[in-house]
C-alpha atoms as a PDB file:
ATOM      1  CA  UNK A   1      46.092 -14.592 122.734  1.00  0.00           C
ATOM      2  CA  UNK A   2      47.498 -11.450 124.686  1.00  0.00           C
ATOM      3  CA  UNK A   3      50.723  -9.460 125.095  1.00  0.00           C
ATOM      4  CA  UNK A   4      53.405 -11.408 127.241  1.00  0.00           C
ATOM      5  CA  UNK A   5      54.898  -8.788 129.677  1.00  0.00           C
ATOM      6  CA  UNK A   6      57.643 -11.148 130.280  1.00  0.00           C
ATOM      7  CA  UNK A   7      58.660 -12.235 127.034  1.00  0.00           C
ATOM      8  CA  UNK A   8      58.935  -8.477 125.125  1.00  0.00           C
ATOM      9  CA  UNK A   9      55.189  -8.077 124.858  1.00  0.00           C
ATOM     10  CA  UNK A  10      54.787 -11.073 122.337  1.00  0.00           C
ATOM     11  CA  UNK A  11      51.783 -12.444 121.772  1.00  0.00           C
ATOM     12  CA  UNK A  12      51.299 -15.899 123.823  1.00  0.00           C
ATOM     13  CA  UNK A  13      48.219 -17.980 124.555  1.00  0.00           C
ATOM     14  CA  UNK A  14      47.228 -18.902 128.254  1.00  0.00           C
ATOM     15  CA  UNK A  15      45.364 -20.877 130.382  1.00  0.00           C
ATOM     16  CA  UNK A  16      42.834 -17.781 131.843  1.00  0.00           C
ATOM     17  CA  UNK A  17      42.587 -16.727 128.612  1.00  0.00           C
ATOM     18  CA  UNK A  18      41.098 -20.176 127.441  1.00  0.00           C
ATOM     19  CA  UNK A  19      38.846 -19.934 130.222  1.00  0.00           C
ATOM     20  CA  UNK A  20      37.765 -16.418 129.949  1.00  0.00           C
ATOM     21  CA  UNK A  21      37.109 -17.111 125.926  1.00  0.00           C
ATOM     22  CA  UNK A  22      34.934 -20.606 126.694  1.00  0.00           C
ATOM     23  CA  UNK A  23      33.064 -18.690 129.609  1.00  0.00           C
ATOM     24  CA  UNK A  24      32.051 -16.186 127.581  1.00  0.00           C
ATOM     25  CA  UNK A  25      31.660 -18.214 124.174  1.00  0.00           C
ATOM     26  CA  UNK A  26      31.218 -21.899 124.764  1.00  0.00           C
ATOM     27  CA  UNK A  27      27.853 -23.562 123.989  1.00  0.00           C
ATOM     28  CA  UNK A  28      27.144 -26.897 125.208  1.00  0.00           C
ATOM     29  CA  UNK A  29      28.646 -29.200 125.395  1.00  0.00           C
ATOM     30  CA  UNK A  30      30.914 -27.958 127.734  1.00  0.00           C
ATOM     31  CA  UNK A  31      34.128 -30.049 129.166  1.00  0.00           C
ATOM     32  CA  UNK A  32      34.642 -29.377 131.998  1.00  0.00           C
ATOM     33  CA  UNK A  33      37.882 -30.928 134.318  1.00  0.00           C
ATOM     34  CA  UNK A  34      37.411 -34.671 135.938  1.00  0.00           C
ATOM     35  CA  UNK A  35      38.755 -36.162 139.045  1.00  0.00           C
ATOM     36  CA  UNK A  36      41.235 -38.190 136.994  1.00  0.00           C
ATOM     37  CA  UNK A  37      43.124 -35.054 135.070  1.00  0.00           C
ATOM     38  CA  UNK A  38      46.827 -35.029 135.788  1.00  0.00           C
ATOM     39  CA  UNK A  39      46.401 -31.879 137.334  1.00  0.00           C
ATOM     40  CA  UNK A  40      44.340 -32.937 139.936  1.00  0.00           C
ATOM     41  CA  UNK A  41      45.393 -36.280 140.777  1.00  0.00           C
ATOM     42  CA  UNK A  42      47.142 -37.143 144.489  1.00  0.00           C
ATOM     43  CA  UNK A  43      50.423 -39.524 144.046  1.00  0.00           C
ATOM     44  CA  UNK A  44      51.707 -41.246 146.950  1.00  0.00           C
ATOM     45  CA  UNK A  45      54.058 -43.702 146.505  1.00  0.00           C
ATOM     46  CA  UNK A  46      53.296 -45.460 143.523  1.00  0.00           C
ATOM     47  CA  UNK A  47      49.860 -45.046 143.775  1.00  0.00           C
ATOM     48  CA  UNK A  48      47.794 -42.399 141.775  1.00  0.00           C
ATOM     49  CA  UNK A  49      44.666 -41.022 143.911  1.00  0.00           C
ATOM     50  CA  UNK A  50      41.264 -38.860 143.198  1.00  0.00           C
ATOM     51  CA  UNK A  51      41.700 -36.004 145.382  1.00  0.00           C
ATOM     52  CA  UNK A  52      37.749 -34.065 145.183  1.00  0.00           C
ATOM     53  CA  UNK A  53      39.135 -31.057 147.030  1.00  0.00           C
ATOM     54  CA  UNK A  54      41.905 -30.320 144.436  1.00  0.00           C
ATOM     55  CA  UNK A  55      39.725 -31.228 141.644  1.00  0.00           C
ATOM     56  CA  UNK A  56      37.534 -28.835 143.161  1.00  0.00           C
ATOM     57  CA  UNK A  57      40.429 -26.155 143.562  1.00  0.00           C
ATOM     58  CA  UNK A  58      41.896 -26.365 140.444  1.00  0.00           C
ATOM     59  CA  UNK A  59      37.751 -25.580 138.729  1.00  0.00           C
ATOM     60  CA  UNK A  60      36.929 -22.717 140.927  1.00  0.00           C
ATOM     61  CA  UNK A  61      40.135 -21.465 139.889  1.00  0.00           C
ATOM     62  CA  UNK A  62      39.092 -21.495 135.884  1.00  0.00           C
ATOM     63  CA  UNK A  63      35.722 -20.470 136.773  1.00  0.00           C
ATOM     64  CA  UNK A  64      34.843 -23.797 136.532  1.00  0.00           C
ATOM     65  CA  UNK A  65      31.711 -25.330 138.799  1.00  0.00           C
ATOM     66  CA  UNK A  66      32.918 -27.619 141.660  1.00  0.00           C
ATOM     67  CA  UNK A  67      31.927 -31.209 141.792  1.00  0.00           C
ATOM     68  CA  UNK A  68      29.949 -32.275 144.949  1.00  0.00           C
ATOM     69  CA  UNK A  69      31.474 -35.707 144.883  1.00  0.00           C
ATOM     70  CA  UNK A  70      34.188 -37.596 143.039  1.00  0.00           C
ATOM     71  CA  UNK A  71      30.843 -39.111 141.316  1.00  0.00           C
ATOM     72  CA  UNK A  72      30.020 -36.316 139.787  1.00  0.00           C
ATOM     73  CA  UNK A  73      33.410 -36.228 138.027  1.00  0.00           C
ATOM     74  CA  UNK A  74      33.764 -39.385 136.988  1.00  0.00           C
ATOM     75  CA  UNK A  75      37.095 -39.182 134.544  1.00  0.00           C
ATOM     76  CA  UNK A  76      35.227 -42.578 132.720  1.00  0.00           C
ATOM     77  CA  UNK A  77      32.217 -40.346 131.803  1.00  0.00           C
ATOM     78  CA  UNK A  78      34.762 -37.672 131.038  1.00  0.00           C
ATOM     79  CA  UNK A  79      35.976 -39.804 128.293  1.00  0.00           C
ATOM     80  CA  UNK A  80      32.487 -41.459 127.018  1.00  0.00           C
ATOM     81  CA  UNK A  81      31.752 -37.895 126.111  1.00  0.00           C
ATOM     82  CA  UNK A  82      35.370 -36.845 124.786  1.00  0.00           C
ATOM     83  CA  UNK A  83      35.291 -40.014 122.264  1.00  0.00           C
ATOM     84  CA  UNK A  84      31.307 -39.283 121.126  1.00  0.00           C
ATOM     85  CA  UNK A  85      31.802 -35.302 120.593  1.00  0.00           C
ATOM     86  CA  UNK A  86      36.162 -34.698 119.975  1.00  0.00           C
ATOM     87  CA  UNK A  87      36.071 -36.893 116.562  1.00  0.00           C
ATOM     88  CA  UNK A  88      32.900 -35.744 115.270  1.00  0.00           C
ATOM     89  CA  UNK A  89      33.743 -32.216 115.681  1.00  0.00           C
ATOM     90  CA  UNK A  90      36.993 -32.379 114.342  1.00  0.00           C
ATOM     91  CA  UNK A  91      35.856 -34.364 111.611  1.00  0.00           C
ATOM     92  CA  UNK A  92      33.297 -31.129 110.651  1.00  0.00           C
ATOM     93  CA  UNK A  93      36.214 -28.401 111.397  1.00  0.00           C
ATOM     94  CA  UNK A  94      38.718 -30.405 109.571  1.00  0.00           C
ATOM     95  CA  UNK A  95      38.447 -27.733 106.768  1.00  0.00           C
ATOM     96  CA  UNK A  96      38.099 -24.625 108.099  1.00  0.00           C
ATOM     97  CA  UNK A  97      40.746 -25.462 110.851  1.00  0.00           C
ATOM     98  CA  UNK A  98      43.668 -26.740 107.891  1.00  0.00           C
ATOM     99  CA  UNK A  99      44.929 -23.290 106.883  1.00  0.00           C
ATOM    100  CA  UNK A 100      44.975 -22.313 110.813  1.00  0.00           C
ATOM    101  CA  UNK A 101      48.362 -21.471 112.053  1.00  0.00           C
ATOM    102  CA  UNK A 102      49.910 -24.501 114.781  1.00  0.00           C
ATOM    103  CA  UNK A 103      50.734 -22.812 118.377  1.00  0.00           C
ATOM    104  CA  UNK A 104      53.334 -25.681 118.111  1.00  0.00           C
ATOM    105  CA  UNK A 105      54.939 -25.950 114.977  1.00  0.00           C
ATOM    106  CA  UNK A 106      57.630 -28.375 116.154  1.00  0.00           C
ATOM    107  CA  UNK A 107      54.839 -30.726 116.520  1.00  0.00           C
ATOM    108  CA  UNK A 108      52.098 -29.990 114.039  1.00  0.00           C
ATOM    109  CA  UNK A 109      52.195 -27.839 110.189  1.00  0.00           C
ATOM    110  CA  UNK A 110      48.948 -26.356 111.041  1.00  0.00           C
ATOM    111  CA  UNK A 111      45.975 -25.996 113.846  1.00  0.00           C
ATOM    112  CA  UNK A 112      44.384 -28.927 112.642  1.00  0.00           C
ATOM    113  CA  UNK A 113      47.517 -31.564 113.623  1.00  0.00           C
ATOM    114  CA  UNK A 114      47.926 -28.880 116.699  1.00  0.00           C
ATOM    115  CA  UNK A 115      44.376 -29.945 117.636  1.00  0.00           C
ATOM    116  CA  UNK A 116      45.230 -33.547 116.624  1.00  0.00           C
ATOM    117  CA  UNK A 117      47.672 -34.293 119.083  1.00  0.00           C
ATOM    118  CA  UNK A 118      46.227 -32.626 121.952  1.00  0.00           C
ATOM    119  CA  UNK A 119      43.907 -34.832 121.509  1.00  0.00           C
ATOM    120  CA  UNK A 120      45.657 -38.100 121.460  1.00  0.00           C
ATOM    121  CA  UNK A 121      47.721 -37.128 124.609  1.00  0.00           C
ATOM    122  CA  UNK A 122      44.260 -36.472 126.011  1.00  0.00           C
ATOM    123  CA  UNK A 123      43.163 -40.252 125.171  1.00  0.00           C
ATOM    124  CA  UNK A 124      46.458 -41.656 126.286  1.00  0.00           C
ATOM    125  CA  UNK A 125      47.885 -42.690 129.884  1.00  0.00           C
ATOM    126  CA  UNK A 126      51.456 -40.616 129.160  1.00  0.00           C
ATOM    127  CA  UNK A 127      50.376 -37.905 130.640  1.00  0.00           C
ATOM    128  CA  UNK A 128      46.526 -37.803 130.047  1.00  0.00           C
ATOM    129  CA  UNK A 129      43.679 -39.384 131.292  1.00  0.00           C
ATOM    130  CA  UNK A 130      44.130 -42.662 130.183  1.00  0.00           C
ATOM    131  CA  UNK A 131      40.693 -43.257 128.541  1.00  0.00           C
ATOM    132  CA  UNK A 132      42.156 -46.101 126.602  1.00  0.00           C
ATOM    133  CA  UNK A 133      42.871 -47.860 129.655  1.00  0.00           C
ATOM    134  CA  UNK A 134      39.652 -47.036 131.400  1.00  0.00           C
ATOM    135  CA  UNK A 135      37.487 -47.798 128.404  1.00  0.00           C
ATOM    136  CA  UNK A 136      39.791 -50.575 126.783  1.00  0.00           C
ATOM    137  CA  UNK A 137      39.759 -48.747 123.434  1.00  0.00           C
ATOM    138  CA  UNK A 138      42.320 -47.022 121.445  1.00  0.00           C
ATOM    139  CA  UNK A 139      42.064 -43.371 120.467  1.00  0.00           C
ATOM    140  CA  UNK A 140      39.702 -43.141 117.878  1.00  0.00           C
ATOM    141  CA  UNK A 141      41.637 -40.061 116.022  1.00  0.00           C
ATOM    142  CA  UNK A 142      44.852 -40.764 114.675  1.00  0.00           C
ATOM    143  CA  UNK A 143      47.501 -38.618 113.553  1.00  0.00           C
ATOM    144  CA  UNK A 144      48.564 -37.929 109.616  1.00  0.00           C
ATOM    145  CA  UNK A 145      52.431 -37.422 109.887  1.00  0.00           C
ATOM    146  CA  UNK A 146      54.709 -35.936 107.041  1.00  0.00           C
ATOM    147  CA  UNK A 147      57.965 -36.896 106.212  1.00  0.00           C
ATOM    148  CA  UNK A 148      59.700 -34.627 109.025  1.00  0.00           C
ATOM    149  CA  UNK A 149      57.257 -36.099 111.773  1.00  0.00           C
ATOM    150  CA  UNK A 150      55.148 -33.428 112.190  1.00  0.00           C
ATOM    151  CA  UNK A 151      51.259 -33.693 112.061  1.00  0.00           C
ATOM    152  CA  UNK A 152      49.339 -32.503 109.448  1.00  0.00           C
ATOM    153  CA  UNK A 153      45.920 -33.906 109.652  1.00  0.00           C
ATOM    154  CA  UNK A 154      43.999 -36.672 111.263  1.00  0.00           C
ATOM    155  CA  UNK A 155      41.538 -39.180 110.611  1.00  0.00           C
ATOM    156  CA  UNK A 156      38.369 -39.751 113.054  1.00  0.00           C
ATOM    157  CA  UNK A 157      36.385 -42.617 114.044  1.00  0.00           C
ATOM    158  CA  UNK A 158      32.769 -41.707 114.538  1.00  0.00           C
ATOM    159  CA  UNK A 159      31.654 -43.188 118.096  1.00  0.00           C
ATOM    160  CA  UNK A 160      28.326 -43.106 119.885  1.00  0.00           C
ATOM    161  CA  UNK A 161      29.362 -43.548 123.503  1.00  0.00           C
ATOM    162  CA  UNK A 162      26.707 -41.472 125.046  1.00  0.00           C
ATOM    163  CA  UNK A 163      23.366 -40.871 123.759  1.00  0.00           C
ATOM    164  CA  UNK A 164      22.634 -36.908 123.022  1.00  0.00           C
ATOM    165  CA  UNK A 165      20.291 -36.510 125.437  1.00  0.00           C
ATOM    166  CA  UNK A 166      23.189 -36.960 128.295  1.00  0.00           C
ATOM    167  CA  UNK A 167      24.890 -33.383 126.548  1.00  0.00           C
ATOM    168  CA  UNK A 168      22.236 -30.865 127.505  1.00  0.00           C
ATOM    169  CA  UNK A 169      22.721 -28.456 130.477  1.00  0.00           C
ATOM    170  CA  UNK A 170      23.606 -30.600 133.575  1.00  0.00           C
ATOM    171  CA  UNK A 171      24.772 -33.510 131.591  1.00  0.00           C
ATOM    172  CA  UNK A 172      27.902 -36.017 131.759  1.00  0.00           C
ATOM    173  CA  UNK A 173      30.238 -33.060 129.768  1.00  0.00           C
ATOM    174  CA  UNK A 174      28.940 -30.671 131.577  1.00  0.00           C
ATOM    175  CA  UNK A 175      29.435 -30.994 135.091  1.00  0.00           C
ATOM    176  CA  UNK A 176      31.216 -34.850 134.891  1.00  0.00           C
ATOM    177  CA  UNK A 177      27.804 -36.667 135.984  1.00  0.00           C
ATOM    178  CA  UNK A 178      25.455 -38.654 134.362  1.00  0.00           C
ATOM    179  CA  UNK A 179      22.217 -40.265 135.000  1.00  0.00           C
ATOM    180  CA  UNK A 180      22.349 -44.090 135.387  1.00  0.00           C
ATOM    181  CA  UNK A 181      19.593 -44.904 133.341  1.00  0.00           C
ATOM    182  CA  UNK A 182      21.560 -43.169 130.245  1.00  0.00           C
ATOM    183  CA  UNK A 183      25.200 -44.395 131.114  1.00  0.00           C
ATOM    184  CA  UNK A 184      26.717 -47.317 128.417  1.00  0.00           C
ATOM    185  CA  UNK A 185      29.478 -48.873 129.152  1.00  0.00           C
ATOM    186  CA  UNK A 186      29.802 -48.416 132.771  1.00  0.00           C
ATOM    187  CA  UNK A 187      28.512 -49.125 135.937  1.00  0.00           C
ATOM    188  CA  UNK A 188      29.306 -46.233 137.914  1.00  0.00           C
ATOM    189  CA  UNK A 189      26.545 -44.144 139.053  1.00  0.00           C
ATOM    190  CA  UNK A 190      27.179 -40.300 139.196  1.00  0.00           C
ATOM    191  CA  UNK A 191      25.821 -37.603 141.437  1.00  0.00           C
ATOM    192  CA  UNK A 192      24.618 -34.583 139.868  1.00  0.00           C
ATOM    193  CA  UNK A 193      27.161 -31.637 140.984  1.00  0.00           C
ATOM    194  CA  UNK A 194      24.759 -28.203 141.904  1.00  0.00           C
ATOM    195  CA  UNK A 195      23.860 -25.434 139.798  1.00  0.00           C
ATOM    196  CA  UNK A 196      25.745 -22.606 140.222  1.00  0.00           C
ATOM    197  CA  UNK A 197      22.599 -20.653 141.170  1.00  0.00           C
ATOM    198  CA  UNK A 198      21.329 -22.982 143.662  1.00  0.00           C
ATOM    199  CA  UNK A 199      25.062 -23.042 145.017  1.00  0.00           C
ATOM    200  CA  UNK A 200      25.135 -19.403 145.310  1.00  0.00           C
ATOM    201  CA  UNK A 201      21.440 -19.064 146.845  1.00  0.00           C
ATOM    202  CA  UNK A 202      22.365 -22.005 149.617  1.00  0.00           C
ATOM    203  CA  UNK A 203      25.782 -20.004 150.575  1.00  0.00           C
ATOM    204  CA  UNK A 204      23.383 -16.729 150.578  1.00  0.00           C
ATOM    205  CA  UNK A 205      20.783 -18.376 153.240  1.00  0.00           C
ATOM    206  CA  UNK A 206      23.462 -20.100 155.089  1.00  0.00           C
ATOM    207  CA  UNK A 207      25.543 -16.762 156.096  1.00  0.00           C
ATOM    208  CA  UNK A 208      22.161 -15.067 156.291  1.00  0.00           C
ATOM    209  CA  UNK A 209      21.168 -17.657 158.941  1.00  0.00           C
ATOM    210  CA  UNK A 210      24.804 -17.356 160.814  1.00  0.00           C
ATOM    211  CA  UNK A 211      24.469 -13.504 160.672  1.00  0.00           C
ATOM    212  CA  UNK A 212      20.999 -13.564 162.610  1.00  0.00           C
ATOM    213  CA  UNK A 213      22.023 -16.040 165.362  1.00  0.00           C
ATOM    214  CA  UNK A 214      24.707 -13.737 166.032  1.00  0.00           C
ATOM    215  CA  UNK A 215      22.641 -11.224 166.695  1.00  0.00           C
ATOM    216  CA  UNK A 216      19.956 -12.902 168.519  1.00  0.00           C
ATOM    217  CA  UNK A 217      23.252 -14.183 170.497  1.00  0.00           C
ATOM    218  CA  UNK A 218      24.837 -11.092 171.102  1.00  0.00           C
ATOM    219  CA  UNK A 219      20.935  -9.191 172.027  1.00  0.00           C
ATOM    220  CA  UNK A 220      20.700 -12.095 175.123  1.00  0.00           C
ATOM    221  CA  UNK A 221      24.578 -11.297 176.076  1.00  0.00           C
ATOM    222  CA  UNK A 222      23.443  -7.515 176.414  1.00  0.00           C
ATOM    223  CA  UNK A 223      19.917  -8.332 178.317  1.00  0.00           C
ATOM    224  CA  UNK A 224      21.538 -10.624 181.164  1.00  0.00           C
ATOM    225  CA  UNK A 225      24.784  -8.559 181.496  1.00  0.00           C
ATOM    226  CA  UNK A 226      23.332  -4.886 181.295  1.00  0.00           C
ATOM    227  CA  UNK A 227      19.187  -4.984 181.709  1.00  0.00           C
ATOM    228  CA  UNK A 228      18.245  -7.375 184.019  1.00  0.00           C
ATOM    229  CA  UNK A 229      20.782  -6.388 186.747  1.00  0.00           C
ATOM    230  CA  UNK A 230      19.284  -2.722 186.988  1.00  0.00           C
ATOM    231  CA  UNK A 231      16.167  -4.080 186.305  1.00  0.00           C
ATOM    232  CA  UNK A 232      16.316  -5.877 189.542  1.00  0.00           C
ATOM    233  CA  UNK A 233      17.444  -3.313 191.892  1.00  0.00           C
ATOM    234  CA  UNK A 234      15.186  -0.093 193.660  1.00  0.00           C
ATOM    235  CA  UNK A 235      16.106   3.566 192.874  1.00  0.00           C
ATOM    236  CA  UNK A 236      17.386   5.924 195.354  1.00  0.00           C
ATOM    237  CA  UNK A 237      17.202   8.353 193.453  1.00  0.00           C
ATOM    238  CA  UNK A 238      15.824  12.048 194.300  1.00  0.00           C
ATOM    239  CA  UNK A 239      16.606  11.125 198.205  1.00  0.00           C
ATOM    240  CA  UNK A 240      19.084  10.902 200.862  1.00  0.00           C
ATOM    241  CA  UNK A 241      20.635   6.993 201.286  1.00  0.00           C
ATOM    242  CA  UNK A 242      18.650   5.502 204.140  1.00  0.00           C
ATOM    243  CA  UNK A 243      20.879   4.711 207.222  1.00  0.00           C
ATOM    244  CA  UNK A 244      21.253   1.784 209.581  1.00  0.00           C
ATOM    245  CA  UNK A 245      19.458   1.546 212.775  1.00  0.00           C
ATOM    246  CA  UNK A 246      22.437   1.397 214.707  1.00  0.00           C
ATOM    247  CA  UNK A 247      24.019   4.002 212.961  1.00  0.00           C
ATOM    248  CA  UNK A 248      20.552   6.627 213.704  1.00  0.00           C
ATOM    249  CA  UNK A 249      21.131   5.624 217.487  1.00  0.00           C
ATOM    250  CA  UNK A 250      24.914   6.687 217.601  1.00  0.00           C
ATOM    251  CA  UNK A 251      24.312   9.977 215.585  1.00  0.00           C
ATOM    252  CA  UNK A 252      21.173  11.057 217.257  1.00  0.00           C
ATOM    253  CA  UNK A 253      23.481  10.518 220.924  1.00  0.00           C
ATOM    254  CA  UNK A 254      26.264  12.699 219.168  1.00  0.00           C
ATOM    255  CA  UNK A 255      23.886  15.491 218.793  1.00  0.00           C
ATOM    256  CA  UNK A 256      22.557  15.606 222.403  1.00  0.00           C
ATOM    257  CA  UNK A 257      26.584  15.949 223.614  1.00  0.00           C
END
């Protein structure tokens, strides 16, 4: 959390600051946004569309790693992974997380419920990612609610969706793609998205190459406009411009007048 400047200097939490924090501090596995996120998502009409460049846009712009195709962030993946590592880790934090203030406390007693229904919303199609409609299976956390309706715990189904093997660096939660050979439940086939090295080093090379035809262009404009020209043409220089026959004839007359 940091100072709000707009609100009296109160202490808020914020999107960059998530971000910042999880760059700095996340281990693996790391979420990271899929094609189907609200945010992300085209509507026209009635219809709700994957949209790759603002997927894309929305990443680079929490220091996220782009996708290289809507494959490799597959929002079905997204939520194999979600339901294999959300409950389990909850279910491991439960007690060091119950005497953690809520940032909501109109919703949630403490961070735990806080945690709790974020999670939920996640899982559901009002205003989530509807992995219960893309995986035909109910949220496998459910909320404890007290007698005022706020949440105060939760209990967690334990699911194996995706082996472990698919969470190491490169995997389906990390950059939204997974191998086909280690997929269940699906039949979509992702594209690994690029390293951010090997992104960098490509963008390096390419405006490396650009820069040097430039110049090889620019060298040939100077030969054929400036070089070649004088090049081509003989030097009077150090004597007197040679004149015309006709001209000698009239001149040498002149002088014998």
């Amino acid at each position: 959390m940091a100072p709000d400047l707009a609100d009296t200097g109160s202490f808020k939490a914020a999107l960059p600051l998530d971000e910042l924090s999880a760059l700095y501090h996340q281990k693996q596995p790391m979420a990271i946004v899929p094609a189907g996120d609200p945010m992300t998502v085209t509507t026209v009409g009635s219809q709700t569309l994957l949209n790759l460049q603002k997927t894309n846009s929305y990443r680079v712009g929490v220091a996220q790693q782009p996708a290289l195709t809507l494959a490799g962030a597959d929002t079905v993946l997204y939520c194999q992974a979600l339901g294999t590592v959300g409950p389990a880790r909850f279910n491991s934090w439960q007690q060091f997380l119950v005497n953690g203030d809520s940032l909501d406390p109109t919703t949630s007693t403490n961070l735990v419920g806080f945690i709790v229904n974020r999670f939920i919303t996640s899982w559901s199609p009002d205003g989530g990612l509807n992995c219960s409609g893309l995986l035909n299976m109910p949220s496998p956390v459910t909320a404890i609610i007290n007698n005022q309706g706020l949440t105060t715990g939760g209990t967690y189904q334990l699911l194996n969706l995706i082996p472990p093997s698919a969470f190491e660096v490169g995997g389906a939660f990390y950059n939204g793609s997974l191998p086909s050979s280690t997929a269940n439940s699906t039949n979509s086939t992702a594209t690994p998205a690029a390293s951010p090295l090997s992104t960098l080093a490509i963008g390096f090379i390419t405006a490396f190459a650009a820069l040097l035809v430039l110049n090889i262009v620019a060298l040939m404009v100077f030969v054929v406009r400036y070089w070649l020209p004088k090049s081509g043409r003989p030097s009077n220089k150090g004597s007197a411009p040679e004149i015309p026959t006709k001209h000698r004839q009239w001149a040498a007359g002149d002088r014998e007048f």
